[in-house]
N, C-alpha and C. Protein backbone atom coordinates (compact mmCIF):
# COMPACT_ATOMS: atom_id res chain seq x y z
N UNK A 1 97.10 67.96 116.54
CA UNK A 1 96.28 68.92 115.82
C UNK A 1 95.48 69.74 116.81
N UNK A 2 95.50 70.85 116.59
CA UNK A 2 94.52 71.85 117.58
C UNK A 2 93.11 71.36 117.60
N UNK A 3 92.59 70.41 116.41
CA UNK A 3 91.06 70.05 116.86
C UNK A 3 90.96 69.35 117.25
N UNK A 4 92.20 68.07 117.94
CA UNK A 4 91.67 66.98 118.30
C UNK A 4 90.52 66.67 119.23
N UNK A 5 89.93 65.41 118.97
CA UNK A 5 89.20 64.95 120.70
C UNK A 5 87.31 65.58 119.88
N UNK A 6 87.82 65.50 118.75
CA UNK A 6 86.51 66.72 117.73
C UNK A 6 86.17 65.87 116.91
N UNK A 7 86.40 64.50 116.81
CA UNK A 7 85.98 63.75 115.38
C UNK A 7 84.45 63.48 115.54
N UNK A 8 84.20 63.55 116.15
CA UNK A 8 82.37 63.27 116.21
C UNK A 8 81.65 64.54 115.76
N UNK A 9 81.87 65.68 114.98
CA UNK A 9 81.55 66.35 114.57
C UNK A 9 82.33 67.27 113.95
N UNK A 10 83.51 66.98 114.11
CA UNK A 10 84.81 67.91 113.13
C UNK A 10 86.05 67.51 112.21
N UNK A 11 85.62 67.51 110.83
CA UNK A 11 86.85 66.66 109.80
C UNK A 11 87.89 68.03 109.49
N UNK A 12 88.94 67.44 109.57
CA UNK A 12 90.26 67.98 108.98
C UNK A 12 91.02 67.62 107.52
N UNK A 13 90.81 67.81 106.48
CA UNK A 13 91.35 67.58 105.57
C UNK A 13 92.73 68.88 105.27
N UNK A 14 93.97 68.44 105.03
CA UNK A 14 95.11 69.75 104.85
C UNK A 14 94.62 71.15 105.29
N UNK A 15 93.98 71.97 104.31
CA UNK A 15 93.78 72.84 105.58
C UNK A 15 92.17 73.15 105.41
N UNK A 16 91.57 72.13 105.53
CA UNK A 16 89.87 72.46 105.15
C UNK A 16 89.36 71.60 106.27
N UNK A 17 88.01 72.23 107.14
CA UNK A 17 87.91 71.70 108.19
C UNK A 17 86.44 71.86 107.68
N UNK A 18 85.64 70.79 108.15
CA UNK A 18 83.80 70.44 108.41
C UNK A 18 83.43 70.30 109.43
N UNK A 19 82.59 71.16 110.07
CA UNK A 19 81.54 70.89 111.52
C UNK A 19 80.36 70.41 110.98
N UNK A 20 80.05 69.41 111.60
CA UNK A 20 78.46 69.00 110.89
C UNK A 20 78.11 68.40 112.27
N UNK A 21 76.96 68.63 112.19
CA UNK A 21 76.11 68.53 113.48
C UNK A 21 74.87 67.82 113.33
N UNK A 22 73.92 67.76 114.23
CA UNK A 22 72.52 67.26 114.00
C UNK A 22 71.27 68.05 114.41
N UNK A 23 71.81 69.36 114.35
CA UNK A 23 70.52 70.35 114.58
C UNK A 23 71.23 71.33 114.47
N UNK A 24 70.78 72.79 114.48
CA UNK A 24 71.03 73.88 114.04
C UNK A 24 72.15 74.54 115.26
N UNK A 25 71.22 74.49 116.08
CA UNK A 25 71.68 75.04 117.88
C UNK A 25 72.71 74.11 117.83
N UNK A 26 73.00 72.76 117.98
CA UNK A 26 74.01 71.75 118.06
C UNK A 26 75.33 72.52 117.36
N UNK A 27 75.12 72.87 116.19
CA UNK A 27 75.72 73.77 115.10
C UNK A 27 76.21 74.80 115.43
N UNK A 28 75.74 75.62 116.13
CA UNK A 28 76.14 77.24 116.72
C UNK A 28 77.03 76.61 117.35
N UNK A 29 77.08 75.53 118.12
CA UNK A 29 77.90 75.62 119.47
C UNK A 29 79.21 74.68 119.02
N UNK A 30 79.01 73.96 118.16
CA UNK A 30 79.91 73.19 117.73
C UNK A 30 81.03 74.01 116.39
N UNK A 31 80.31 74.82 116.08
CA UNK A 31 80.90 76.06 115.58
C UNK A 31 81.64 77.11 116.35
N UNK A 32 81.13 77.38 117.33
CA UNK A 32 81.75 78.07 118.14
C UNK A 32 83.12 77.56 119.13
N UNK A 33 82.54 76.61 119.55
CA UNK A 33 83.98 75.67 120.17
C UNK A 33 85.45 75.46 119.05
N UNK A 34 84.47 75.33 117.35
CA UNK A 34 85.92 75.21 116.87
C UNK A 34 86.88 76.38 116.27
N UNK A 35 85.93 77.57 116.12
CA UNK A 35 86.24 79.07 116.07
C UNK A 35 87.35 79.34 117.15
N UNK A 36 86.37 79.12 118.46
CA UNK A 36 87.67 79.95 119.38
C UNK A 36 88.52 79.13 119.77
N UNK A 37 88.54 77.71 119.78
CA UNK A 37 89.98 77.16 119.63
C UNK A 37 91.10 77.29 118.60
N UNK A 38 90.55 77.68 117.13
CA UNK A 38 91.53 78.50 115.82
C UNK A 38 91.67 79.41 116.85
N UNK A 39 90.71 80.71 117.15
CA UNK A 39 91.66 81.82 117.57
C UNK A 39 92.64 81.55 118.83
N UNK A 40 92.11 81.10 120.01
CA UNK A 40 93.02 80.65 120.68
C UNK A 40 94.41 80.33 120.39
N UNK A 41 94.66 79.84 119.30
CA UNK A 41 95.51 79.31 118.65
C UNK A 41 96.50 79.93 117.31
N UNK A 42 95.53 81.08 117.28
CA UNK A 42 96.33 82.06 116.29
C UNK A 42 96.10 81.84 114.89
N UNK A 43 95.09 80.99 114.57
CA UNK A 43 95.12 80.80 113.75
C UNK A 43 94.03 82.24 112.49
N UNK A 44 94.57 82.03 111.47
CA UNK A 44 93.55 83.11 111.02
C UNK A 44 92.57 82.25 109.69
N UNK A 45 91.68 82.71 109.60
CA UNK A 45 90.42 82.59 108.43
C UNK A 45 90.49 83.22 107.12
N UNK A 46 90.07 82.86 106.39
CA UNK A 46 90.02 83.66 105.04
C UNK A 46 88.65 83.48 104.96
N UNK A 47 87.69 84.98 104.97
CA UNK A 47 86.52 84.90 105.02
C UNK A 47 85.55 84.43 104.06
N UNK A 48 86.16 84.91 102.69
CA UNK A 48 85.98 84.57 101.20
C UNK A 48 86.03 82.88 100.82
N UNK A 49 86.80 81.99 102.02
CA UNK A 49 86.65 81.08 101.59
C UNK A 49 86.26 80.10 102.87
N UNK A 50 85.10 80.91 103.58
CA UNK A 50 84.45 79.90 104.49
C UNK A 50 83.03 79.30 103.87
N UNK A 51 82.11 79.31 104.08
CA UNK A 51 80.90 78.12 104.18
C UNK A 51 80.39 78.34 105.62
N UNK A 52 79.49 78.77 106.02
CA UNK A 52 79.03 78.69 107.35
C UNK A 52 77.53 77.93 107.13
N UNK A 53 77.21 77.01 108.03
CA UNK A 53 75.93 76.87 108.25
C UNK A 53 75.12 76.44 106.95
N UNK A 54 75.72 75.42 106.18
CA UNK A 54 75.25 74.89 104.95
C UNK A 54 74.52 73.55 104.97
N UNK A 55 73.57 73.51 104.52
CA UNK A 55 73.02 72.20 104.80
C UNK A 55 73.77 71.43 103.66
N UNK A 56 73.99 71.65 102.82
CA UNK A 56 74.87 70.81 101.23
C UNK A 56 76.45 71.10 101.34
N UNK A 57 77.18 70.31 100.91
CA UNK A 57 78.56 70.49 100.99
C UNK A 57 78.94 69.74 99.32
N UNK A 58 79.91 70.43 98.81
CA UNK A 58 80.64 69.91 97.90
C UNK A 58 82.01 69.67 98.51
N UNK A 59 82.96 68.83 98.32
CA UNK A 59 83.56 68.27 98.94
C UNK A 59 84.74 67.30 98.41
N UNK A 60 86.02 67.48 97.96
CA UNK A 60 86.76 65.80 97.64
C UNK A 60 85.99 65.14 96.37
N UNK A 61 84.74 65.73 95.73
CA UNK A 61 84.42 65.42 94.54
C UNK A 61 83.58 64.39 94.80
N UNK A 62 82.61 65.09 95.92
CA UNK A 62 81.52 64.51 96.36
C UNK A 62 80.51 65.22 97.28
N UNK A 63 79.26 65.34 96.67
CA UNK A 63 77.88 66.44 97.62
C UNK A 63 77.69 65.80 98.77
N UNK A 64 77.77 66.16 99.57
CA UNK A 64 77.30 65.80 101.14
C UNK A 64 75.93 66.73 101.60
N UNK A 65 74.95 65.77 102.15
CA UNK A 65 73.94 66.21 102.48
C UNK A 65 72.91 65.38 103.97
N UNK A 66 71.92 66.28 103.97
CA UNK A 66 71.48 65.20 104.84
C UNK A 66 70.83 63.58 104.59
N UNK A 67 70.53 63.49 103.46
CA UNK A 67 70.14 61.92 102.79
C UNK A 67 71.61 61.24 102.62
N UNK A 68 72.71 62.35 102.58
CA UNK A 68 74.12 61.02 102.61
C UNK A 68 74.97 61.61 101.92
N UNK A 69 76.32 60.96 100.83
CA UNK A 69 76.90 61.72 100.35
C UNK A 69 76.88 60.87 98.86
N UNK A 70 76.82 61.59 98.15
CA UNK A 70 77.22 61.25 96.63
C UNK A 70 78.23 61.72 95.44
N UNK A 71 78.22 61.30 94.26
CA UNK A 71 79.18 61.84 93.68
C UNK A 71 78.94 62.85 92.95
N UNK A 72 79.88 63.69 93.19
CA UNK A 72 79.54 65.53 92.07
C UNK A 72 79.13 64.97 91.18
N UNK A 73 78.10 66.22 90.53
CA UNK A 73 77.59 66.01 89.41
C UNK A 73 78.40 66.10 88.13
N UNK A 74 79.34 67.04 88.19
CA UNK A 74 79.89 67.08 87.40
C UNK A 74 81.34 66.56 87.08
N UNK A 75 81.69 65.88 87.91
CA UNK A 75 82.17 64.36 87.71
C UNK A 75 82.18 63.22 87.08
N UNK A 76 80.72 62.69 87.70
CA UNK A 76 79.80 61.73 86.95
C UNK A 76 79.77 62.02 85.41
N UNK A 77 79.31 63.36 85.31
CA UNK A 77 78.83 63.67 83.82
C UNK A 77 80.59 63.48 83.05
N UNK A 78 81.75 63.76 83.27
CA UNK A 78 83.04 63.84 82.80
C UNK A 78 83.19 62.66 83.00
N UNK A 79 82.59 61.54 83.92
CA UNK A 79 83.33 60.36 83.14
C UNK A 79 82.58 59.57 82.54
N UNK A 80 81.78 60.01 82.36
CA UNK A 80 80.88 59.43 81.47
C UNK A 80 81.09 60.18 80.03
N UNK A 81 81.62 60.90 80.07
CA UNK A 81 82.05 61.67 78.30
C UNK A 81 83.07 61.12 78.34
N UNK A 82 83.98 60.48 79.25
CA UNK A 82 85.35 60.43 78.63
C UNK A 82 85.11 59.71 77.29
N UNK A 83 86.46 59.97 76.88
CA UNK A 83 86.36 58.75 75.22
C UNK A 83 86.51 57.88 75.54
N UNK A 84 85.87 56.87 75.44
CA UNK A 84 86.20 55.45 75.25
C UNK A 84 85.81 54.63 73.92
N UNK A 85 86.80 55.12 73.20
CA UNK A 85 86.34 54.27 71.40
C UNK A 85 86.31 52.63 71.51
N UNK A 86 85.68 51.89 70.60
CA UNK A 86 85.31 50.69 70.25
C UNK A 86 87.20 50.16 70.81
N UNK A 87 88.30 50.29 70.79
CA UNK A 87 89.12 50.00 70.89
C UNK A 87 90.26 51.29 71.61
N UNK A 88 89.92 50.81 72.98
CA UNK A 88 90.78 52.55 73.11
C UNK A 88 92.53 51.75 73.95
N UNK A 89 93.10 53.27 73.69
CA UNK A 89 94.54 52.70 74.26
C UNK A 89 94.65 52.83 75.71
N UNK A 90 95.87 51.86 75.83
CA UNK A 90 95.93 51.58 77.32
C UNK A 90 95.77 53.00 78.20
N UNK A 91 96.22 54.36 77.74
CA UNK A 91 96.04 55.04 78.56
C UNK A 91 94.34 55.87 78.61
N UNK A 92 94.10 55.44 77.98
CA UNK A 92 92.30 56.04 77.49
C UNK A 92 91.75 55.06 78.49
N UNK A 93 92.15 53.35 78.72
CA UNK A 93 91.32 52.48 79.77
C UNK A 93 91.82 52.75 81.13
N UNK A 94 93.07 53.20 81.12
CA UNK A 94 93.99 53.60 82.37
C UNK A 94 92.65 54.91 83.22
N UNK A 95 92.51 56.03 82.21
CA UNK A 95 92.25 57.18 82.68
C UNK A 95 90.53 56.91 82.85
N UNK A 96 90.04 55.75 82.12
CA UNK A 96 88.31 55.61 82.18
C UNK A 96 88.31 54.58 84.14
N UNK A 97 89.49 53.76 83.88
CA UNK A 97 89.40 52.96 85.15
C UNK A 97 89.44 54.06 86.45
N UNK A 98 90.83 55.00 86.24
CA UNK A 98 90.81 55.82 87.14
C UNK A 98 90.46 56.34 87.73
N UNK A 99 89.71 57.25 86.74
CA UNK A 99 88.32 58.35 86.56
C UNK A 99 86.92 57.41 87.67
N UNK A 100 87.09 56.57 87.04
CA UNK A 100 85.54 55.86 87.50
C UNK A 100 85.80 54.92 88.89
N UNK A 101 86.57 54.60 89.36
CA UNK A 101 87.74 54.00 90.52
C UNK A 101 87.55 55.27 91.53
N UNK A 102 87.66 56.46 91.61
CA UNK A 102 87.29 57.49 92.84
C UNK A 102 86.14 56.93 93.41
N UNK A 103 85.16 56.43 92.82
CA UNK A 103 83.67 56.24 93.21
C UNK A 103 83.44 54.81 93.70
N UNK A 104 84.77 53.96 93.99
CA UNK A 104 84.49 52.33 93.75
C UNK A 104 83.46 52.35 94.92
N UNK A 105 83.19 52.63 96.08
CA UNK A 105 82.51 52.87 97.15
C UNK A 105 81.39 52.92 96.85
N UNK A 106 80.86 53.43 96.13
CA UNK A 106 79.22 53.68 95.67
C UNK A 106 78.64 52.08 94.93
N UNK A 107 79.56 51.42 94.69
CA UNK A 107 79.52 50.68 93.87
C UNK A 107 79.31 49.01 94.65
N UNK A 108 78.49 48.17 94.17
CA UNK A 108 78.01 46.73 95.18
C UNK A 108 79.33 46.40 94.22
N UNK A 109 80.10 45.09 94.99
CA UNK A 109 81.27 44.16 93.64
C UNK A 109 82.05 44.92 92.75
N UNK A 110 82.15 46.34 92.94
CA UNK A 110 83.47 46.84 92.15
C UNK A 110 84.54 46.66 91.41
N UNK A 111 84.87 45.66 92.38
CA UNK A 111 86.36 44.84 91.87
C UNK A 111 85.61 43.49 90.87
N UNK A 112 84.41 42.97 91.33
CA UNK A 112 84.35 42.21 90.33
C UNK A 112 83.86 42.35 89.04
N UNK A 113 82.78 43.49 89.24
CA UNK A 113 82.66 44.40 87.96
C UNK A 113 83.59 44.89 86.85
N UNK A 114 84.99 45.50 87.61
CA UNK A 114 86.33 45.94 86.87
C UNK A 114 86.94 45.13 86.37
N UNK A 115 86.94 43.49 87.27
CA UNK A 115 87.98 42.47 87.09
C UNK A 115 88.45 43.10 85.16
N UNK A 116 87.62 42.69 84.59
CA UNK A 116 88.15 42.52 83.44
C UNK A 116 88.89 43.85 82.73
N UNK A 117 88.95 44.56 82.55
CA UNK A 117 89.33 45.88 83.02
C UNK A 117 90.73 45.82 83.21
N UNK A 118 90.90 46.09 84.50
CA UNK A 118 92.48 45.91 85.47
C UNK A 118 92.42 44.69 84.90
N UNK A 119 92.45 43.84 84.61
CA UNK A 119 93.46 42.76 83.93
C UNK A 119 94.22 42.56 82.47
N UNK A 120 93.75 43.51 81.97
CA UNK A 120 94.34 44.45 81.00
C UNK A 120 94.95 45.72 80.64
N UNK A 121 94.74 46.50 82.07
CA UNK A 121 95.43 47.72 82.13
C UNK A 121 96.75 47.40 83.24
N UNK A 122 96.69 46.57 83.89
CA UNK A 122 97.51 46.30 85.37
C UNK A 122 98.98 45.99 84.64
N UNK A 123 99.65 47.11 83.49
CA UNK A 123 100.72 45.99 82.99
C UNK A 123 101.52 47.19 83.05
N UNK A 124 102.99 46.85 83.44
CA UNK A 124 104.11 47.69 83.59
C UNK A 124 104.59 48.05 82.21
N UNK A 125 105.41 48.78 82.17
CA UNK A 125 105.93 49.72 80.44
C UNK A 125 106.50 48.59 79.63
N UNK A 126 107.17 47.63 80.34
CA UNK A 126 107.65 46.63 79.60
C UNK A 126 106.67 45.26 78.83
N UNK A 127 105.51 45.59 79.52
CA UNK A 127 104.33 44.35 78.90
C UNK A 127 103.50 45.11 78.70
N UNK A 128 103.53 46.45 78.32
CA UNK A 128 102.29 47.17 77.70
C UNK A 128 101.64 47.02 76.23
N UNK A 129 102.50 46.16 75.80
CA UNK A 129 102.13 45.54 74.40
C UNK A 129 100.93 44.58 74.61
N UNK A 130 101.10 44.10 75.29
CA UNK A 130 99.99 42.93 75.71
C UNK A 130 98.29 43.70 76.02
N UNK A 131 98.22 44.90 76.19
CA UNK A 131 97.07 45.18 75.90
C UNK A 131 96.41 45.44 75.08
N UNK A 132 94.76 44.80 75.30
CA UNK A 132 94.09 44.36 74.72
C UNK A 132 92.87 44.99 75.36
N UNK A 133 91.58 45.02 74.28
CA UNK A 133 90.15 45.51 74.75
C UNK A 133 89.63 44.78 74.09
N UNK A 134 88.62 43.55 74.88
CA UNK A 134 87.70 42.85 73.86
C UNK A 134 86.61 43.14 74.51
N UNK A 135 85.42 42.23 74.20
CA UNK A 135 84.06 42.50 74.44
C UNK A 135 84.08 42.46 76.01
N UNK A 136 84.36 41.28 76.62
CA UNK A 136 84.24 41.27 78.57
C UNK A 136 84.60 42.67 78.91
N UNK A 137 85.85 43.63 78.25
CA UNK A 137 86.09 44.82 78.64
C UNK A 137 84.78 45.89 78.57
N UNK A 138 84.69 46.24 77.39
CA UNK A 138 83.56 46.70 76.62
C UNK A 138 82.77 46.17 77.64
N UNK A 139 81.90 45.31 77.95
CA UNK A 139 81.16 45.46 78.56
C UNK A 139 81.23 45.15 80.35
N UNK A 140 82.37 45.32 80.85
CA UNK A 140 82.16 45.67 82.18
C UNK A 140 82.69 46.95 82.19
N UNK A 141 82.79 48.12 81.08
CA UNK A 141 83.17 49.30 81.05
C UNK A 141 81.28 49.89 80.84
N UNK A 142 80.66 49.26 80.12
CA UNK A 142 79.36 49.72 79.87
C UNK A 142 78.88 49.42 81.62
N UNK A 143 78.69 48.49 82.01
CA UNK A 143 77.96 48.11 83.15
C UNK A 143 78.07 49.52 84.24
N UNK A 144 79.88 49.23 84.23
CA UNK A 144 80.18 50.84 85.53
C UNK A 144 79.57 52.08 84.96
N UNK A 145 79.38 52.44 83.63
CA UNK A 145 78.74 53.66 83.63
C UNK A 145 77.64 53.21 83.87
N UNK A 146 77.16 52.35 83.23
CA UNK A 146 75.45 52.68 83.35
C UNK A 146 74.82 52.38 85.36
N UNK A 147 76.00 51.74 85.77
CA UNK A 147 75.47 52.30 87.05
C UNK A 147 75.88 53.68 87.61
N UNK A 148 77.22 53.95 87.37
CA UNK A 148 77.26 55.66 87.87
C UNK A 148 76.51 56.52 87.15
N UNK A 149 75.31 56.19 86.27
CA UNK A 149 74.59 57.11 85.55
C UNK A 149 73.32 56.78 86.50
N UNK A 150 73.22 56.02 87.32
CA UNK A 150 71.99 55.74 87.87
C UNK A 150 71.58 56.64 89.41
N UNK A 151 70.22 56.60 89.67
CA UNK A 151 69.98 58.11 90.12
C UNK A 151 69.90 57.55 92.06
N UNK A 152 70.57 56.09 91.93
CA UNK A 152 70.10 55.98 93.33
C UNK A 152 72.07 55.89 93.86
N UNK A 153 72.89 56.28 92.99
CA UNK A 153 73.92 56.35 93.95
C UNK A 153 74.44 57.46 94.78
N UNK A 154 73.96 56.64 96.26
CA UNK A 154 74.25 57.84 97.47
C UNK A 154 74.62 56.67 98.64
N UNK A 155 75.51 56.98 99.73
CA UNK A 155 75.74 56.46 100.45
C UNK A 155 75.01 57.04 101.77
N UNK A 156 73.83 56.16 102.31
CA UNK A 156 73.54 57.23 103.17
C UNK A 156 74.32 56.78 104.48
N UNK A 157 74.03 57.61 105.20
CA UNK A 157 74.61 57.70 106.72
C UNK A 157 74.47 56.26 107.56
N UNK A 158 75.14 55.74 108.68
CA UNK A 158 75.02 54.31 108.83
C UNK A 158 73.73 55.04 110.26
N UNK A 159 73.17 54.17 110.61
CA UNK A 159 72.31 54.01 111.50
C UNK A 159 72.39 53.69 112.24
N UNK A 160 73.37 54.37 114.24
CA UNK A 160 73.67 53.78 114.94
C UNK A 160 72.81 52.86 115.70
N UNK A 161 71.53 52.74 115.46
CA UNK A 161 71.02 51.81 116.24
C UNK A 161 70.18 50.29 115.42
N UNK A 162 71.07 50.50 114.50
CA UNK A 162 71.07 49.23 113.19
C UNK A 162 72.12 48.19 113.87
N UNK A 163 72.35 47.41 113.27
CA UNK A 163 73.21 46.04 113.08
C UNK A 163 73.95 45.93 111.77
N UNK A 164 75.01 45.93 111.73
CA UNK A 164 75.44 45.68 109.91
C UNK A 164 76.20 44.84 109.82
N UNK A 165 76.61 44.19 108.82
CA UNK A 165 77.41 43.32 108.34
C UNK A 165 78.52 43.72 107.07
N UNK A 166 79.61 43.87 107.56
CA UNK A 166 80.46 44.26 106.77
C UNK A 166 80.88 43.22 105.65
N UNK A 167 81.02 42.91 104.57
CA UNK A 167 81.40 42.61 103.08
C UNK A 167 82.52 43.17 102.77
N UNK A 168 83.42 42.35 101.79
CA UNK A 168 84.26 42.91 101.52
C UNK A 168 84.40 42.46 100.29
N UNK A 169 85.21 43.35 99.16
CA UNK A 169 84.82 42.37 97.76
C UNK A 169 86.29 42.08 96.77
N UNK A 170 87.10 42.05 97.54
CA UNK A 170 88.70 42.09 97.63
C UNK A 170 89.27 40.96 97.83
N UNK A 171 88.45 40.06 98.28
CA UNK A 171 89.25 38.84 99.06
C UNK A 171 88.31 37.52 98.82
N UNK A 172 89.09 36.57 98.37
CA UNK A 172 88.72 35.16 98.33
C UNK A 172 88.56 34.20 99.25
N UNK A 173 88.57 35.28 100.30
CA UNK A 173 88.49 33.71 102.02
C UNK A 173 87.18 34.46 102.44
């Protein structure tokens, strides 16, 4: 890739690129290095669809800022309308798991929160009869909204001169 050797301040997604920096001046220059390596390179811009020098980013269906990154607002608010009736069909729990599954990250125990959930949607075309929505569903479907409705989910930035301990909530050893 023409930006390599740039990850400490430059993401590449297909063809959408982020400079983020830690001061403004840091910014000019880290902007500028990745400008004239595109031109260097032939590459061209579409001016209409740059962003220069933003402190907020929308993003992959998530605000990035300087307190951290969180989930669009208007995301959150869509899956939280989805339908989910007193008894909904496998593809109504399919599309609420889905929907609400982009965000598992924001989330402490995810998987154990969902367990009940995916153990009723996890079924191939041939055992799709077997689903079922009882109350454990119903309410580890209430729990995930009412935390993605809550006003403290943001992931902030890690703190290189912290200590952390990585968790994982996937695995039984």
């Amino acid at each position: 890739m023409v930006v390599n050797n740039r990850e400490h301040y430059c993401l590449v997604y297909l063809d959408d690129i982020i400079i983020f920096s830690k001061s403004f001046d840091e910014h000019l220059k880290h902007l500028d290095e990745i400008l004239s390596t595109l031109h260097k390179h032939n590459f061209q811009l579409n001016p209409a669809k740059c962003s220069l020098c933003k402190q907020q980013i929308d993003y992959l269906g998530h605000t990035t800022d300087i307190q951290g990154m969180k989930p669009l607002h208007d995301n959150i608010k869509a899956i939280q309308e989805l339908p989910l009736p007193h008894h909904p069909t496998l593809k109504q729990a399919n599309e609420f798991i889905g929907g609400i599954g982009w965000y598992r990250k924001f989330f402490k125990d995810f998987a154990k929160i969902a367990a009940p959930i995916h153990a009723v949607t996890n079924l191939n075309k041939n055992h799709k009869h077997k689903f079922y929505w009882g109350e454990e569903q119903r309410n580890a479907a209430n729990k995930l909204k009412q935390i993605i409705s809550g006003p403290d989910l943001v992931l902030q930035f890690p703190d290189p001169t912290s200590s952390y301990v990585l968790s994982t909530d996937a695995s039984n050893g």
